[in-house]
Protein backbone atom coordinates (compact mmCIF):
# COMPACT_ATOMS: atom_id res chain seq x y z
CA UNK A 1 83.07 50.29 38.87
CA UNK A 2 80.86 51.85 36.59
CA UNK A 3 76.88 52.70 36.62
CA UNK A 4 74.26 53.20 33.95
CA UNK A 5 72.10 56.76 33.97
CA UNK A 6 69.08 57.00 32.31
CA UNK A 7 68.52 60.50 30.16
CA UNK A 8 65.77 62.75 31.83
CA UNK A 9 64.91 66.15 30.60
CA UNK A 10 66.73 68.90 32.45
CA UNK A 11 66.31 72.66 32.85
CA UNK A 12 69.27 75.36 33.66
CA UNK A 13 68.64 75.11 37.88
CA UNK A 14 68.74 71.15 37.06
CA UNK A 15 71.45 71.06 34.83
CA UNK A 16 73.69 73.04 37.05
CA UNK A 17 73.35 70.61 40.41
CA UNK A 18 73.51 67.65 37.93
CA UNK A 19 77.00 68.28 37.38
CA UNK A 20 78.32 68.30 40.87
CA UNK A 21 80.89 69.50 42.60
CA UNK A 22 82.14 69.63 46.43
CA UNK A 23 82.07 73.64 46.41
CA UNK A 24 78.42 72.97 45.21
CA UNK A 25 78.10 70.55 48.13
CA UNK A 26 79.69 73.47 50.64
CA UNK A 27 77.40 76.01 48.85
CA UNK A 28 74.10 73.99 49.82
CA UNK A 29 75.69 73.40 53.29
CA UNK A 30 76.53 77.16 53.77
CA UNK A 31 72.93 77.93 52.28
CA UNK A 32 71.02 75.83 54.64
CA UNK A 33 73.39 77.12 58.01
CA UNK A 34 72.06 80.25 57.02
CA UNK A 35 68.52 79.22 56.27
CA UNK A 36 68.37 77.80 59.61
CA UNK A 37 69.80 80.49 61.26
CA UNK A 38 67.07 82.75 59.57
CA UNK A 39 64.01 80.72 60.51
CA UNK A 40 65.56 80.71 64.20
CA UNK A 41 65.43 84.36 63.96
CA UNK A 42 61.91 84.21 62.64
CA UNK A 43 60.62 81.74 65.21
CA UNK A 44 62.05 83.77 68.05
CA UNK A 45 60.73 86.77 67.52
CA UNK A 46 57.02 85.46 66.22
CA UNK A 47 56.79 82.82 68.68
CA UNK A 48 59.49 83.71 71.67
CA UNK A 49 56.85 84.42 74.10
CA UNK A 50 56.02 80.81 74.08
CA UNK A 51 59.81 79.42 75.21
CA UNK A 52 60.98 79.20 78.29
CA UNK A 53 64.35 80.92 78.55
CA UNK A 54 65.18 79.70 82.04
CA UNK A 55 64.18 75.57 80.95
CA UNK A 56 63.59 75.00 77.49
CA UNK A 57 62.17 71.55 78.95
CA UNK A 58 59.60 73.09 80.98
CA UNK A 59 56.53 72.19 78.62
CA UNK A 60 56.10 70.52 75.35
CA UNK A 61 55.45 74.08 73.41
CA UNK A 62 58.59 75.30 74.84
CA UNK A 63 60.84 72.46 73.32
CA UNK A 64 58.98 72.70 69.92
CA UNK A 65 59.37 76.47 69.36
CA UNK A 66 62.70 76.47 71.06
CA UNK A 67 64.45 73.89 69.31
CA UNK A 68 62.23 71.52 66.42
CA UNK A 69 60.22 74.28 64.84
CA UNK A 70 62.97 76.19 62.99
CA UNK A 71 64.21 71.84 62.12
CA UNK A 72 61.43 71.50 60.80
CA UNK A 73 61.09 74.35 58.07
CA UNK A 74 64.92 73.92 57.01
CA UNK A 75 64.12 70.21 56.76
CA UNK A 76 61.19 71.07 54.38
CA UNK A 77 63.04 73.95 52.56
CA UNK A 78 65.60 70.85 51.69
CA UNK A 79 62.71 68.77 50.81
CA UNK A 80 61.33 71.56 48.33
CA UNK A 81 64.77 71.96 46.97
CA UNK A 82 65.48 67.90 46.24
CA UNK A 83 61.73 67.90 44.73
CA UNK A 84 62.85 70.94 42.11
CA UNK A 85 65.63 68.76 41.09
CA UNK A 86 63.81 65.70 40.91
CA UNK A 87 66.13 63.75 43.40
CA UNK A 88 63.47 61.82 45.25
CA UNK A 89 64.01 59.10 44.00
CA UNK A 90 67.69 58.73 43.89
CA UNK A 91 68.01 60.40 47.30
CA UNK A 92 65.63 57.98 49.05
CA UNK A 93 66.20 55.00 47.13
CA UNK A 94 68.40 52.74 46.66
CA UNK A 95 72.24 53.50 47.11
CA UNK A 96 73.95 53.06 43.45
CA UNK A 97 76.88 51.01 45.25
CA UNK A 98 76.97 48.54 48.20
CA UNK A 99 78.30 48.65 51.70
CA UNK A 100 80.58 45.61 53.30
CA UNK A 101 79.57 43.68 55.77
CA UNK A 102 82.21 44.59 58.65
CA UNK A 103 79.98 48.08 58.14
CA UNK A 104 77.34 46.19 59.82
CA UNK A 105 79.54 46.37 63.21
CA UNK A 106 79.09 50.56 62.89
CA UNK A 107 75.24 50.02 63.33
CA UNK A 108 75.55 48.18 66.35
CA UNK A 109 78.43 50.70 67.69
CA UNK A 110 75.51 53.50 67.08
CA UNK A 111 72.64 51.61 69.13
CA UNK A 112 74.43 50.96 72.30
CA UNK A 113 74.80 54.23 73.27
CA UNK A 114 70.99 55.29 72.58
CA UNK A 115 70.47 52.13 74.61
CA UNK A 116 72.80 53.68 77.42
CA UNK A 117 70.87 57.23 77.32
CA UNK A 118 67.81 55.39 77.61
CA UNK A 119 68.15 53.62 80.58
CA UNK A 120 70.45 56.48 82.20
CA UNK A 121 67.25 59.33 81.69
CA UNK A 122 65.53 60.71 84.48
CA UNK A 123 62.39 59.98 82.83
CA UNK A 124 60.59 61.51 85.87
CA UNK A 125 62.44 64.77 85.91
CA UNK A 126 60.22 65.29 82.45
CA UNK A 127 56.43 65.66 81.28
CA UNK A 128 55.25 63.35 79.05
CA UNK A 129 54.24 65.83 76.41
CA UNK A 130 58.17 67.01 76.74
CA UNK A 131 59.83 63.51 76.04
CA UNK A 132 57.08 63.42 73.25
CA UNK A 133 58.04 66.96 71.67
CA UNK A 134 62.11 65.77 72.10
CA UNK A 135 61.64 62.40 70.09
CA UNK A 136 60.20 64.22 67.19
CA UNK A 137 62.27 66.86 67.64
CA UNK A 138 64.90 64.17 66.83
CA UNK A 139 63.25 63.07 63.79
CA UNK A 140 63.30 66.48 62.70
CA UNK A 141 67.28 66.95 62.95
CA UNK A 142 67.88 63.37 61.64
CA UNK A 143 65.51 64.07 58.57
CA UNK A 144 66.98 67.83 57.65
CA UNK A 145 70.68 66.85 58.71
CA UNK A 146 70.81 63.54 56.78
CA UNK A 147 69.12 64.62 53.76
CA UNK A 148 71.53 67.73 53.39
CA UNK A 149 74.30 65.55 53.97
CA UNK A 150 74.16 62.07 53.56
CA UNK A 151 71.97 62.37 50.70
CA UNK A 152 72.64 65.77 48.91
CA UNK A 153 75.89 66.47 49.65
CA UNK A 154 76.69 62.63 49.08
CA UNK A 155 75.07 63.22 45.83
CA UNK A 156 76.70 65.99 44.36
CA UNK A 157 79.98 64.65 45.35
CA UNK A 158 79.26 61.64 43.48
CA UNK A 159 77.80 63.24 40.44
CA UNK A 160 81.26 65.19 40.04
CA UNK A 161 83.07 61.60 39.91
CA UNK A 162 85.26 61.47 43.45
CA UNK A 163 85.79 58.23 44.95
CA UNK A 164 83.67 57.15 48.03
CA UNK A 165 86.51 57.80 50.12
CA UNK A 166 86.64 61.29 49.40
CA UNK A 167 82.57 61.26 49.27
CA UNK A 168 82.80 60.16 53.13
CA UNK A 169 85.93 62.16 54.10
CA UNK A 170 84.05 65.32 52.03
CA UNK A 171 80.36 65.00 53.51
CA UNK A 172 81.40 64.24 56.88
CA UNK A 173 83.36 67.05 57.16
CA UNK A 174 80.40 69.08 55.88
CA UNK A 175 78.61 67.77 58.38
CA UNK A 176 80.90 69.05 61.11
CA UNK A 177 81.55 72.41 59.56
CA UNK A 178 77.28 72.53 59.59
CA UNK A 179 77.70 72.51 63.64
CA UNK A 180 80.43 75.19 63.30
CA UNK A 181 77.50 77.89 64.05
CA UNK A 182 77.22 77.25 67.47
CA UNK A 183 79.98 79.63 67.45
CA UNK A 184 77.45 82.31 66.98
CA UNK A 185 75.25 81.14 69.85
CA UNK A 186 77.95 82.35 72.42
CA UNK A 187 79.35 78.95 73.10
CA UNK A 188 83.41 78.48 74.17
CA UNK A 189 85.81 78.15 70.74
CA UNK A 190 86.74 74.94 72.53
CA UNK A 191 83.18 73.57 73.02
CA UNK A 192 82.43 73.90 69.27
CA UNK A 193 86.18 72.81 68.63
CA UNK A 194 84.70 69.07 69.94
CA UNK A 195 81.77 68.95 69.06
CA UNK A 196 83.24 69.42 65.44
CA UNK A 197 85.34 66.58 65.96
CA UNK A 198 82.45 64.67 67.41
CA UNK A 199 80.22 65.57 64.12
CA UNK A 200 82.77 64.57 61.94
CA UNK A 201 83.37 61.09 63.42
CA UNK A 202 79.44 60.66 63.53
CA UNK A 203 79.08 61.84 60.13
CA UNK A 204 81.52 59.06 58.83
CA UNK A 205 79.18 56.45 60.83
CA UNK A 206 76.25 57.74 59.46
CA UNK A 207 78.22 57.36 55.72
CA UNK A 208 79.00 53.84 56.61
CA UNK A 209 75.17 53.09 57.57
CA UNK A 210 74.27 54.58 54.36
CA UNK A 211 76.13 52.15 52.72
CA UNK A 212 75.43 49.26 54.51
CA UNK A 213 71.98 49.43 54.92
CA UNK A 214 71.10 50.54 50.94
CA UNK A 215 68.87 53.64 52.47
CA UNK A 216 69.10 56.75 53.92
CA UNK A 217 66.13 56.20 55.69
CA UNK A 218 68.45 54.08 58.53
CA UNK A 219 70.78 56.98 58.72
CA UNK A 220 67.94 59.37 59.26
CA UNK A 221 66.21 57.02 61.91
CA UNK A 222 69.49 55.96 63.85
CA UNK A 223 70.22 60.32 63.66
CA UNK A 224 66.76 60.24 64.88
CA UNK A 225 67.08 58.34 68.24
CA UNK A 226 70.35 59.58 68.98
CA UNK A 227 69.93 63.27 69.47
CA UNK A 228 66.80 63.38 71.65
CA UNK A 229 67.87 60.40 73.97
CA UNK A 230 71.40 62.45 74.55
CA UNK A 231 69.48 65.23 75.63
CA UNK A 232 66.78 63.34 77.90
CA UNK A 233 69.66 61.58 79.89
CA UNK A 234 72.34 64.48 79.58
CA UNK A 235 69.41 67.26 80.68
CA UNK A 236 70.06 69.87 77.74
CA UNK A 237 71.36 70.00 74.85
CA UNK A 238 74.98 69.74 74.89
CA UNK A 239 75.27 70.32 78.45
CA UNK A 240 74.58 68.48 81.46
CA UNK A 241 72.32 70.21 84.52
CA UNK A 242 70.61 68.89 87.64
CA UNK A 243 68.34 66.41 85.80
CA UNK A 244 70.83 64.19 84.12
CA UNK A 245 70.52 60.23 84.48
CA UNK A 246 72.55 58.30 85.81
CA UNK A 247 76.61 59.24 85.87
CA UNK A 248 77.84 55.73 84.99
CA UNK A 249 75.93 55.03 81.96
CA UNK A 250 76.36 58.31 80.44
CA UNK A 251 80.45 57.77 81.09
CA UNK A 252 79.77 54.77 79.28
CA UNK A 253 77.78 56.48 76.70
CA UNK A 254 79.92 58.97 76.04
CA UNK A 255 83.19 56.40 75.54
CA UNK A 256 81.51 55.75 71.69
CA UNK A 257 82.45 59.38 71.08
CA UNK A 258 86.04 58.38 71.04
CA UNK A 259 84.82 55.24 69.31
CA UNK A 260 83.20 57.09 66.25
CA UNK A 261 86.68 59.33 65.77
CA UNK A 262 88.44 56.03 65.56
CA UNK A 263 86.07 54.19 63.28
CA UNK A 264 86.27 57.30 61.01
CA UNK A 265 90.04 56.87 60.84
CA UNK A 266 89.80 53.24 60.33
CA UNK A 267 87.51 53.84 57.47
CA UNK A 268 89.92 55.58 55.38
CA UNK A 269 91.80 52.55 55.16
CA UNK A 270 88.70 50.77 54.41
CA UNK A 271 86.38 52.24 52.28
CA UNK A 272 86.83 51.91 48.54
CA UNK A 273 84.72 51.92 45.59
CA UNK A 274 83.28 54.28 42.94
CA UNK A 275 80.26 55.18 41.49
CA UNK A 276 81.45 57.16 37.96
CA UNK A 277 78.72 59.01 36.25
CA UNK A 278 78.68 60.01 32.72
CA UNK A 279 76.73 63.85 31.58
CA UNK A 280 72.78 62.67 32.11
CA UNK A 281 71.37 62.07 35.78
CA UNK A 282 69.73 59.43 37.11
CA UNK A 283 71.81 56.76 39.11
CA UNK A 284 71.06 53.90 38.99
CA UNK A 285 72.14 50.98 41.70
CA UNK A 286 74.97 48.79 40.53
CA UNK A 287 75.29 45.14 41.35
CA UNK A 288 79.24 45.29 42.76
CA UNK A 289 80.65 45.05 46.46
CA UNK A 290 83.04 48.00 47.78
């Protein structure tokens, strides 16, 4: 398959991304870890006073400058950097090449379980202004985590002319290696060891509803709703303590875990398609099926 570019003007920062490359992709990724890291750092000790360390849940200030405030820059920092390279519109538009439909079946394997944390919260073990603060904590992360990887990363990797299976093998596994750090928050090898696992199989969803949908905006919202409902029903974030929901849901819940490692592994025998780019930028969206 084969898409048309359109020739834009490009400076030395531009012309360097517009080539591609996954160790470009890994860069970025590395980059932003670090970023985040750095405006955690600079949150905690400007506004540290103001989180709870014994329940980051206690009030709605708490939650905001404990977890969605240092989000929220990185997102924004990733937002500057797409705007430099004049991305916008390729990012959030249109995807250059189509999804099939049995990718449909992934969306609906997504909303169950955000159906299952939401009728398994405790919604009265929280203050309103907390479940507020959470959900848009959520749209933080799904924002700043889909745009680095679903839409950069997907980007560059598709710039430098690999197949889509490699694109979703490549910027899923970005994706996991991006929740590698929680290494350096103290928690067990094993922990992070799963939750890597867990990342990547999510990530490959997250491709596939990329695809499927034509938008990143779907990926971003479905990222969105999935993250703050887990932690409302589990009671932290990725842990479970005295106000968890209900036991049998979130069993149920967390059965689609499993299911997202063996969709990803499906997918590889599934996914197919191309999107080759010639030297100028600017993708464009191409008519064919893949």
């Amino acid at each position: 398959m084969t898409t048309t570019h359109e020739h834009i003007a490009e400076n030395g920062w531009q012309r360097f991304w517009n080539r591609g490359g996954w160790w470009k992709a890994l860069l970025l990724t590395v980059a932003y870890a670090a970023l985040y890291e750095g405006f955690g750092l600079l949150d905690g000790t400007v506004f540290g006073g103001l989180v709870n360390k014994e329940n980051i849940f206690a009030d709605p200030q708490s939650v905001f400058f404990g977890l969605a405030f240092p989000i929220l820059l990185g997102g924004l920092a990733l937002l500057v950097f797409v705007a430099t390279l004049k991305w916008l519109g390729e990012i959030f538009g249109p995807q250059p090449i189509r999804g099939s439909w049995w990718m449909w079946i992934v969306v609906v394997l997504l909303i169950i379980p955000i159906a299952l944390h939401l009728a398994a919260t405790n919604w009265g073990a929280y203050p309103v202004g907390v479940i507020l603060v959470t959900l848009l904590t959520g749209v933080f992360v799904g924002f700043a985590e889909e745009l680095l990887t679903r839409g950069l990363a997907v980007n560059l990797l598709r710039r430098a002319g690999y197949g889509e299976k490699a694109v979703m093998l490549l910027s899923s596994a970005l994706f996991a290696i991006l929740h590698s750090v929680n290494l350096l928050t103290g928690q067990p090898l094993v922990n992070v060891a799963v939750t890597v696992a867990y990342t990547f199989g999510f990530g490959v969803m997250m491709y596939l509803v990329l695809r499927v949908t034509d938008s990143i905006i779907w990926p971003m919202l479905i990222h969105a709703a999935t993250d703050p409902t887990t932690i409302l029903a589990t009671g932290g974030v990725d842990v479970h303590t005295e106000t968890a929901g209900a036991a049998g849901l979130l069993s149920l819940a967390g059965v689609f875990n499993f299911v997202y490692i063996a969709v990803a592994i499906l997918a590889i025998f599934l996914v197919k398609g191309k999107v080759f780019p010639d030297r100028t930028p600017g993708l464009k969206k191409a008519p064919e099926l893949a």
